[in-house]
PDB file of N, CA and C in Angstrom:
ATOM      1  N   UNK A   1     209.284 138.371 141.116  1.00  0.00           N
ATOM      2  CA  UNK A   1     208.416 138.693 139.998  1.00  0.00           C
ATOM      3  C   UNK A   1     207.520 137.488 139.699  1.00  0.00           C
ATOM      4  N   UNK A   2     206.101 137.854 139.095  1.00  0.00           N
ATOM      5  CA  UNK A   2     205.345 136.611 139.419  1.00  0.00           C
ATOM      6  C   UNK A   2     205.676 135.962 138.200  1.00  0.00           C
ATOM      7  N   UNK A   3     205.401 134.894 137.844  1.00  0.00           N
ATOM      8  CA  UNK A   3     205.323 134.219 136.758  1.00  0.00           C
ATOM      9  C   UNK A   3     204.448 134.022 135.629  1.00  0.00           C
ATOM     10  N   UNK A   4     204.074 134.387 134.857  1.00  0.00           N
ATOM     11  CA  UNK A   4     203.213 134.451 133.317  1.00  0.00           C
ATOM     12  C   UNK A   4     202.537 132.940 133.437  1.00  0.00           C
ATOM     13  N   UNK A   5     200.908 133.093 133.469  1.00  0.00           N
ATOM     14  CA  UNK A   5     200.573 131.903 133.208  1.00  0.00           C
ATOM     15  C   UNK A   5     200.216 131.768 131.614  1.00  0.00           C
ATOM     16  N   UNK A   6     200.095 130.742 131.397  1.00  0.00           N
ATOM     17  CA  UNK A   6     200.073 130.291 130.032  1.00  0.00           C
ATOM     18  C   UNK A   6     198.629 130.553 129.650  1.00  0.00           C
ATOM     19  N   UNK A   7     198.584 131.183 128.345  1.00  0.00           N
ATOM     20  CA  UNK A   7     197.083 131.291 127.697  1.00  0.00           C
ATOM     21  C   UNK A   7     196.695 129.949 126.755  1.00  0.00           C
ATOM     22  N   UNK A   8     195.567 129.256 127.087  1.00  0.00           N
ATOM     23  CA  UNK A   8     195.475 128.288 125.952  1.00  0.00           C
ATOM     24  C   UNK A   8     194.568 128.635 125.313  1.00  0.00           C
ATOM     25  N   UNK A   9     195.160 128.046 123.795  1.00  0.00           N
ATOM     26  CA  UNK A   9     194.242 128.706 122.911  1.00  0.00           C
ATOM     27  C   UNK A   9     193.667 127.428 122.482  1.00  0.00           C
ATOM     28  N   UNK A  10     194.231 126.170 122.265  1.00  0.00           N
ATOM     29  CA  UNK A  10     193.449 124.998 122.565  1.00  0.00           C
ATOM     30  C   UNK A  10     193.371 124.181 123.494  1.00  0.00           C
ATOM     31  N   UNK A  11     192.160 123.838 124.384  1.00  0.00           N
ATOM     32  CA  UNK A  11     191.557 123.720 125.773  1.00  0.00           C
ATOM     33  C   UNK A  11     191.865 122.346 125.704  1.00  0.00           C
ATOM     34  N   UNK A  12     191.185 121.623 124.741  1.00  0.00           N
ATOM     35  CA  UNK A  12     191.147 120.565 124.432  1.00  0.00           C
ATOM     36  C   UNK A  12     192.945 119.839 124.782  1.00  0.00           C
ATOM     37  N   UNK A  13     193.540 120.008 123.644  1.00  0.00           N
ATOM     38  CA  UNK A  13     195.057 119.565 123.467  1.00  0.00           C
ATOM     39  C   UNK A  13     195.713 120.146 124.877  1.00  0.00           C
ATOM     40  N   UNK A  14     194.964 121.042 125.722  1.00  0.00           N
ATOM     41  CA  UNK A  14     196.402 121.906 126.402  1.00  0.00           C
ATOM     42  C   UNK A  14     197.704 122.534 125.313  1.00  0.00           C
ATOM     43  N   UNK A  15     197.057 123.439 124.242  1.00  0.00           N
ATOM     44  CA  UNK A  15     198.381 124.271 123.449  1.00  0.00           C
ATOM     45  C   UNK A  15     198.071 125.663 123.567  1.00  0.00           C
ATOM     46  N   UNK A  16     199.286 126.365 124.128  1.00  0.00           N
ATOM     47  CA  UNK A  16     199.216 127.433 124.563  1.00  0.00           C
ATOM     48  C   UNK A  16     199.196 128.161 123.248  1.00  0.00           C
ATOM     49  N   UNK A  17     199.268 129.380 123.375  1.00  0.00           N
ATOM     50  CA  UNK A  17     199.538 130.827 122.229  1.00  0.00           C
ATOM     51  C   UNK A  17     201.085 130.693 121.895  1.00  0.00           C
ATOM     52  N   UNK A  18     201.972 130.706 122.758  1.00  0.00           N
ATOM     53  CA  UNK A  18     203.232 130.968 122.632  1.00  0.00           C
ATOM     54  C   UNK A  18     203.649 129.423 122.026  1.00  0.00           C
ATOM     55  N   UNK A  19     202.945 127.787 121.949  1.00  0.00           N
ATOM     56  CA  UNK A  19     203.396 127.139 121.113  1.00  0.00           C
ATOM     57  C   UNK A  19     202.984 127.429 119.376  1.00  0.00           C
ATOM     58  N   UNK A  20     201.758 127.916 119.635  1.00  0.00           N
ATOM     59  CA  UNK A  20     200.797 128.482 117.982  1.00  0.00           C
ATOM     60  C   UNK A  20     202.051 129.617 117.519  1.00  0.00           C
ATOM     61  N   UNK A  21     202.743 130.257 118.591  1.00  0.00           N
ATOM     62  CA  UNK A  21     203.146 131.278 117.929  1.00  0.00           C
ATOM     63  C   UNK A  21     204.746 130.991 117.284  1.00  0.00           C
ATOM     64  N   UNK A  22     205.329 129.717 118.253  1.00  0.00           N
ATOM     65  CA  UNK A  22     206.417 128.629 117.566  1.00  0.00           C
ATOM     66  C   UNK A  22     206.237 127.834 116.594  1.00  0.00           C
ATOM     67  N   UNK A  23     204.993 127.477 116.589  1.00  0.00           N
ATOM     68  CA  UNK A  23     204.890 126.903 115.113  1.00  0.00           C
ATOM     69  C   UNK A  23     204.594 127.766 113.914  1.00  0.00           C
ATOM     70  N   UNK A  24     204.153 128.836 113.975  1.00  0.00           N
ATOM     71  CA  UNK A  24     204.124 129.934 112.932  1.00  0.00           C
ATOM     72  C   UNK A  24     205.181 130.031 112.712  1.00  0.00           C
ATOM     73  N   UNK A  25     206.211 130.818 113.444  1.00  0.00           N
ATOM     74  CA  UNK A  25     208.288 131.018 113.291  1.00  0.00           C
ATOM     75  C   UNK A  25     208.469 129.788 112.836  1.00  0.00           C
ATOM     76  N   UNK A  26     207.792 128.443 112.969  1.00  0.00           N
ATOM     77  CA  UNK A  26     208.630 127.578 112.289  1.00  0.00           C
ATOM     78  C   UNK A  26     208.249 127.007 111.199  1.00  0.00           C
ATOM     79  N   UNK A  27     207.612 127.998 110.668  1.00  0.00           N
ATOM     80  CA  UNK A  27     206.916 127.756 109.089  1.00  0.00           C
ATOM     81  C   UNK A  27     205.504 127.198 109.328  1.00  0.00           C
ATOM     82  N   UNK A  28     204.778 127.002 109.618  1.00  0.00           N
ATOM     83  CA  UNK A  28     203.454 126.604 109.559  1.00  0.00           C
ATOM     84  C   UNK A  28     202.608 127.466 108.950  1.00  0.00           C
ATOM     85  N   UNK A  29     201.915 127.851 107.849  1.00  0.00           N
ATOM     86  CA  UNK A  29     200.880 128.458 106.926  1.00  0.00           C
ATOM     87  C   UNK A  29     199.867 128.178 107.193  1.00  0.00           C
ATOM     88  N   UNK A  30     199.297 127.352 107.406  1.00  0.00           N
ATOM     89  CA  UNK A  30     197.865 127.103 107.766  1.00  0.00           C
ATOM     90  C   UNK A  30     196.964 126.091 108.863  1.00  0.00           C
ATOM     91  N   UNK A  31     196.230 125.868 108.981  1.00  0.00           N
ATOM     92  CA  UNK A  31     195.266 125.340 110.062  1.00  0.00           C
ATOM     93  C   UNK A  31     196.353 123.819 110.027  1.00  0.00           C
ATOM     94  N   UNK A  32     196.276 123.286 109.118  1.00  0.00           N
ATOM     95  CA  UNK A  32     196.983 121.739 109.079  1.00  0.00           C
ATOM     96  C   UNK A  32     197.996 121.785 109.458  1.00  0.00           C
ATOM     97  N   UNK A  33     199.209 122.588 109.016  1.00  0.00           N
ATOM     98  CA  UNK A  33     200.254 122.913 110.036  1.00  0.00           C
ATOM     99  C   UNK A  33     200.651 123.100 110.832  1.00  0.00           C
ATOM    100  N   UNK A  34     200.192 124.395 111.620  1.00  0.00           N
ATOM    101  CA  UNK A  34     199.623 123.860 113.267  1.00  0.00           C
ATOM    102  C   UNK A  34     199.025 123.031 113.626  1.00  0.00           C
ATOM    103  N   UNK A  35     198.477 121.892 113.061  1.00  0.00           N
ATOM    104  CA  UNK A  35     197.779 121.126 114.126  1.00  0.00           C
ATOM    105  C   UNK A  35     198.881 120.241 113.965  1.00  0.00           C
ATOM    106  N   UNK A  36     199.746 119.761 113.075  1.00  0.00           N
ATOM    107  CA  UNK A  36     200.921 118.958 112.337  1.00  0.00           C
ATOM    108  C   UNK A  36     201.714 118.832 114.092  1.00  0.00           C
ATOM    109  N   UNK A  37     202.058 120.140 113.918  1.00  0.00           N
ATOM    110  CA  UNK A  37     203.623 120.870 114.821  1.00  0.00           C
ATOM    111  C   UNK A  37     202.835 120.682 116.410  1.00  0.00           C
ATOM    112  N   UNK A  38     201.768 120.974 117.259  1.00  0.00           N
ATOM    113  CA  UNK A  38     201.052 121.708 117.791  1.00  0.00           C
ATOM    114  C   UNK A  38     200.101 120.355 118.337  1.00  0.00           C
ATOM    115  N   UNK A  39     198.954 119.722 117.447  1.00  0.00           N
ATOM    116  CA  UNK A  39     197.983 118.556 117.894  1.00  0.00           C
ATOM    117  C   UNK A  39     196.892 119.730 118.475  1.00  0.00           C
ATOM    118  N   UNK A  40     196.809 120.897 118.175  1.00  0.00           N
ATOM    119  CA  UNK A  40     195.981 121.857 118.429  1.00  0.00           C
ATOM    120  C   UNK A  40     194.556 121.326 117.562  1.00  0.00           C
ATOM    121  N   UNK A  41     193.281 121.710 117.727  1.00  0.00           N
ATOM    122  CA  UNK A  41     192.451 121.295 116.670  1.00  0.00           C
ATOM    123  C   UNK A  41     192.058 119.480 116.604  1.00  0.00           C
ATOM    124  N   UNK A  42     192.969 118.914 117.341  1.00  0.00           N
ATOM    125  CA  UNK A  42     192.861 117.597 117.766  1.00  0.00           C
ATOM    126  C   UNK A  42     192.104 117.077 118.435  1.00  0.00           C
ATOM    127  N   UNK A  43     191.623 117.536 119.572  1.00  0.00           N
ATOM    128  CA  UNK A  43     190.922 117.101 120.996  1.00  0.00           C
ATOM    129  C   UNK A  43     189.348 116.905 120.684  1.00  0.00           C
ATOM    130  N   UNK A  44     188.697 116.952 121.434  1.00  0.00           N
ATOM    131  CA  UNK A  44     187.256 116.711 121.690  1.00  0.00           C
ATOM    132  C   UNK A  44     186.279 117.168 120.925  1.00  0.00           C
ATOM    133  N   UNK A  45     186.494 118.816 121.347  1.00  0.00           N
ATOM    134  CA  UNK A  45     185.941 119.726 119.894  1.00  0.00           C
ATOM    135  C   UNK A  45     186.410 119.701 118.937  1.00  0.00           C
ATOM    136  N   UNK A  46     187.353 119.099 118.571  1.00  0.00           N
ATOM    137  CA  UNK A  46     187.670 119.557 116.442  1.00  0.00           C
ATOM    138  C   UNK A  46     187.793 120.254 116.128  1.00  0.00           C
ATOM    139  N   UNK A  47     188.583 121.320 116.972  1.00  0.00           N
ATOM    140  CA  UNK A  47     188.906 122.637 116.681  1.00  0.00           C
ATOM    141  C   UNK A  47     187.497 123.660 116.780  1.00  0.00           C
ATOM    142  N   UNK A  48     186.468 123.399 117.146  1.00  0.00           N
ATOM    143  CA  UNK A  48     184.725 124.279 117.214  1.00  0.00           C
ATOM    144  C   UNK A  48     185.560 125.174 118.079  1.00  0.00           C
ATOM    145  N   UNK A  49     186.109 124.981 118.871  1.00  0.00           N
ATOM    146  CA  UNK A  49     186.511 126.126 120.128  1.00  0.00           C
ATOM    147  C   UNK A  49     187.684 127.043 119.571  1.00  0.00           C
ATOM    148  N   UNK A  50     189.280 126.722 119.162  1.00  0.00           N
ATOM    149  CA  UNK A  50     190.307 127.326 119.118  1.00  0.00           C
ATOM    150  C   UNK A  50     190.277 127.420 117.205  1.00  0.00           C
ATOM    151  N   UNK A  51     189.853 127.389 116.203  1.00  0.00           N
ATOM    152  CA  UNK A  51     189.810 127.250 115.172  1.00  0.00           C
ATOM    153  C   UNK A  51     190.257 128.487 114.747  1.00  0.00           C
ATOM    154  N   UNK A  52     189.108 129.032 115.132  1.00  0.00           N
ATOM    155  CA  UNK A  52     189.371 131.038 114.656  1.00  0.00           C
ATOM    156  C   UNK A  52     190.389 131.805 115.504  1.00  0.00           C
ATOM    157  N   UNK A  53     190.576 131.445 116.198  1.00  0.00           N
ATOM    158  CA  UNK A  53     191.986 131.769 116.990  1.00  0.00           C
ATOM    159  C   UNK A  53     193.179 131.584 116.746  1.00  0.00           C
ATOM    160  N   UNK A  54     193.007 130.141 116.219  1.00  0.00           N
ATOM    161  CA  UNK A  54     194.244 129.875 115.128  1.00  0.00           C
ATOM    162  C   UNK A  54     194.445 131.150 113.882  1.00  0.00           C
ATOM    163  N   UNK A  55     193.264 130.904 113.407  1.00  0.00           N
ATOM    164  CA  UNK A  55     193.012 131.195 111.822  1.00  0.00           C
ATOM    165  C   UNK A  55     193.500 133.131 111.916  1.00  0.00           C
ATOM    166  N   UNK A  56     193.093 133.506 113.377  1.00  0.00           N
ATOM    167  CA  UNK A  56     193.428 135.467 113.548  1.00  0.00           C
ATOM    168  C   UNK A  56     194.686 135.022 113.500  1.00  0.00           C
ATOM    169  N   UNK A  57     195.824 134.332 114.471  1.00  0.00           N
ATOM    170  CA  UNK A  57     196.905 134.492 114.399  1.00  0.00           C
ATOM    171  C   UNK A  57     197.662 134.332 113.477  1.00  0.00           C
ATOM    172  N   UNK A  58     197.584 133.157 112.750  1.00  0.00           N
ATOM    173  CA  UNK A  58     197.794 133.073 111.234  1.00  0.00           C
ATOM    174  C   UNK A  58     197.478 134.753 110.347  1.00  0.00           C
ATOM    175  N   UNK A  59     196.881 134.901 110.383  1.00  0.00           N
ATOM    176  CA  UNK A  59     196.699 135.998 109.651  1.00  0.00           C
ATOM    177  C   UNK A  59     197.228 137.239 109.876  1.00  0.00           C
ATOM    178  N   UNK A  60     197.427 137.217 111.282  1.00  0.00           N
ATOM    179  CA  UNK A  60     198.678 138.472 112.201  1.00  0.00           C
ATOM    180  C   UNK A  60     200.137 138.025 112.028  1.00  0.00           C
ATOM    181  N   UNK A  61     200.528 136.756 111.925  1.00  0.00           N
ATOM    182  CA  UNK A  61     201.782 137.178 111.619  1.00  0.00           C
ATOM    183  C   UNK A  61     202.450 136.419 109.739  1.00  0.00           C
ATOM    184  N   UNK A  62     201.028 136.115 109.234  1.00  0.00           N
ATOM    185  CA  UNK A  62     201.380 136.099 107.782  1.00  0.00           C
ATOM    186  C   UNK A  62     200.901 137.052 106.881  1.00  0.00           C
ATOM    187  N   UNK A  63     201.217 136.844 105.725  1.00  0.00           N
ATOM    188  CA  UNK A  63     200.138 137.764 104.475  1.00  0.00           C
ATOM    189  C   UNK A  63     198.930 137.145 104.036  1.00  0.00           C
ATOM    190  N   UNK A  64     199.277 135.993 104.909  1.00  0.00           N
ATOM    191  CA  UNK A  64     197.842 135.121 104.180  1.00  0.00           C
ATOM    192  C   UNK A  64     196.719 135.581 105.123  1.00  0.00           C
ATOM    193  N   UNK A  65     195.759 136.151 104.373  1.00  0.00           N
ATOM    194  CA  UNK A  65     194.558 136.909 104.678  1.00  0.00           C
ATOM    195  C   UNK A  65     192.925 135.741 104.606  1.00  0.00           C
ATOM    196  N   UNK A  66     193.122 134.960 103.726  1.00  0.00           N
ATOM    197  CA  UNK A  66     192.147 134.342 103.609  1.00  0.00           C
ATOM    198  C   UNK A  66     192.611 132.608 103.598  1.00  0.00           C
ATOM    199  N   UNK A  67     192.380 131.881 104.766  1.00  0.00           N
ATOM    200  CA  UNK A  67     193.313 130.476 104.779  1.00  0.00           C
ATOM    201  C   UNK A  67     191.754 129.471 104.223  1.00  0.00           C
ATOM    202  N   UNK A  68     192.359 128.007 103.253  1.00  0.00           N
ATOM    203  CA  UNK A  68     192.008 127.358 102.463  1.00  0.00           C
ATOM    204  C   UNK A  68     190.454 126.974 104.046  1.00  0.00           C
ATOM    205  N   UNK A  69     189.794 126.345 103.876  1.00  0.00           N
ATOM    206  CA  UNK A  69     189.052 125.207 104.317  1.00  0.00           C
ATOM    207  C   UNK A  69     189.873 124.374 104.463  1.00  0.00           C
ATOM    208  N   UNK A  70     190.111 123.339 106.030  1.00  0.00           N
ATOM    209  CA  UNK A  70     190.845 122.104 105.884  1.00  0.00           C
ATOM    210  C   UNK A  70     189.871 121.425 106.851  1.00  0.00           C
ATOM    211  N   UNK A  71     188.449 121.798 106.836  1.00  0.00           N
ATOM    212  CA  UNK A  71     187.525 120.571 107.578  1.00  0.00           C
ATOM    213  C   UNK A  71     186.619 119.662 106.251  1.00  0.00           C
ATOM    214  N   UNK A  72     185.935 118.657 106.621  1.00  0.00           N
ATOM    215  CA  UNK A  72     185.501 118.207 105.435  1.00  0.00           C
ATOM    216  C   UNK A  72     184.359 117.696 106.149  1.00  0.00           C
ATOM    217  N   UNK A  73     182.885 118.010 105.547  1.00  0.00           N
ATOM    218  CA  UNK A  73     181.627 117.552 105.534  1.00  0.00           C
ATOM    219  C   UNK A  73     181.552 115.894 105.506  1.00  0.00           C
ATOM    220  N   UNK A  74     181.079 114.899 106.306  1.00  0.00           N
ATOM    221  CA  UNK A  74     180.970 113.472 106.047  1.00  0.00           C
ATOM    222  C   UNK A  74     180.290 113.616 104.599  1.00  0.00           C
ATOM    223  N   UNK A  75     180.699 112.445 103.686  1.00  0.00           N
ATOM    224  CA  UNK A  75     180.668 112.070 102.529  1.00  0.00           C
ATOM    225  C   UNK A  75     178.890 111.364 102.593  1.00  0.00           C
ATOM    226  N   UNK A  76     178.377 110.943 103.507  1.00  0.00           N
ATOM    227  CA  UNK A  76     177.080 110.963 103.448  1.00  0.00           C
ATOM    228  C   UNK A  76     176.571 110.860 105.134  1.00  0.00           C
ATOM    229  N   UNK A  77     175.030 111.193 105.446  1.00  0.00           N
ATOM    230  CA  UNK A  77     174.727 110.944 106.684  1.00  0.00           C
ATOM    231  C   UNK A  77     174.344 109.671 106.921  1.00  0.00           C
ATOM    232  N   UNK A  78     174.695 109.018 108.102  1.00  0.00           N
ATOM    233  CA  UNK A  78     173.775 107.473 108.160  1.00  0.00           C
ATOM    234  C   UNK A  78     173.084 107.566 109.736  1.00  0.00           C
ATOM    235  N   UNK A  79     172.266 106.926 109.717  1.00  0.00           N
ATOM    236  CA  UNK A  79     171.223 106.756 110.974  1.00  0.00           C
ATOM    237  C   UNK A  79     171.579 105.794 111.733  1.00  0.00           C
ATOM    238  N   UNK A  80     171.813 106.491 113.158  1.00  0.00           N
ATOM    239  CA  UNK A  80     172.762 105.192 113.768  1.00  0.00           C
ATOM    240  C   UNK A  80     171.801 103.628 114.523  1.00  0.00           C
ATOM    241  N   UNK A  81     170.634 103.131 113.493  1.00  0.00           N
ATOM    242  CA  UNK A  81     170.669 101.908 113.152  1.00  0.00           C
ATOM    243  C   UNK A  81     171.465 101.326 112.229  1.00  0.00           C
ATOM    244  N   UNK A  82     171.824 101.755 111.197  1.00  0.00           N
ATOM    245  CA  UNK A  82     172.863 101.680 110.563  1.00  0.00           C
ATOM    246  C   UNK A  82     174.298 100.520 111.263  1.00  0.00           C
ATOM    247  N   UNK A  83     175.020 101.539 112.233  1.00  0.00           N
ATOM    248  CA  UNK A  83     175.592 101.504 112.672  1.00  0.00           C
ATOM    249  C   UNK A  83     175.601 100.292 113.722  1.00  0.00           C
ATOM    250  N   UNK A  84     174.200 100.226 114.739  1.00  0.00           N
ATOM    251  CA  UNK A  84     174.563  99.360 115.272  1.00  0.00           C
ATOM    252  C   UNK A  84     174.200  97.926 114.616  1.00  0.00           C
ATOM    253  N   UNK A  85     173.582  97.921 113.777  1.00  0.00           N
ATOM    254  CA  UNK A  85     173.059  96.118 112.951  1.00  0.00           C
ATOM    255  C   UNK A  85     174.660  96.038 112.020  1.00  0.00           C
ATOM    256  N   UNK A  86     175.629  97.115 111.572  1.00  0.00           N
ATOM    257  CA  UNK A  86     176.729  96.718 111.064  1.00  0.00           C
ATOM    258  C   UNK A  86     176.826  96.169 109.908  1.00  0.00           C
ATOM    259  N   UNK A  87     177.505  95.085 109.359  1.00  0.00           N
ATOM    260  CA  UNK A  87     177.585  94.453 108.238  1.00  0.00           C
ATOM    261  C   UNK A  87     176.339  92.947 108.310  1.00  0.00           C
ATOM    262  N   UNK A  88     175.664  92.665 109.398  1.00  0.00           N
ATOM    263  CA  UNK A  88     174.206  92.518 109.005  1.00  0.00           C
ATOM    264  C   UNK A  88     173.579  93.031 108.636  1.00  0.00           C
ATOM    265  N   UNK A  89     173.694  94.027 108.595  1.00  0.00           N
ATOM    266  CA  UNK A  89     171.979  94.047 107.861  1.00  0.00           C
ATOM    267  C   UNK A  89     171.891  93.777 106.431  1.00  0.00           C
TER     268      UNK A  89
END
């Protein structure tokens, strides 16, 4: 019998469905929790790719229908001269 390959639902981390779906059984409620249990949402993209994938499954095997915001807008933009002159300028 062949063997089941693994679906990832984050590309980035390498975390399959069936770990998203162990950290749900093991209490995880929301986006921060899985990434807690998981490091899903971690990688390169920032979750842009597996986010809403999270957020359906969450919602398939909880009651929670509508999960909080847990990304946050930078507190201001800076221009990366900024950045490279540093604490000269």
């Amino acid at each position: 019998m062949a063997e089941k390959k693994p679906v990832y639902i984050c590309r980035c981390q390498e975390v399959t469905r069936e770990e998203i779906r162990k950290a749900i059984a093991d209490g995880a409620r929301t986006i921060k929790g899985v990434k807690n249990r998981t490091h899903a949402t971690m990688g390169l993209c920032q979750g842009r790719t597996c986010r809403r994938l999270i957020e359906k499954m969450l919602a398939e095997a909880t009651d929670i229908k509508e999960l909080k915001p847990g990304t946050r807008p930078p507190v201001r933009t800076i221009k990366i001269e900024e950045v490279v002159k540093g604490d000269d300028a």
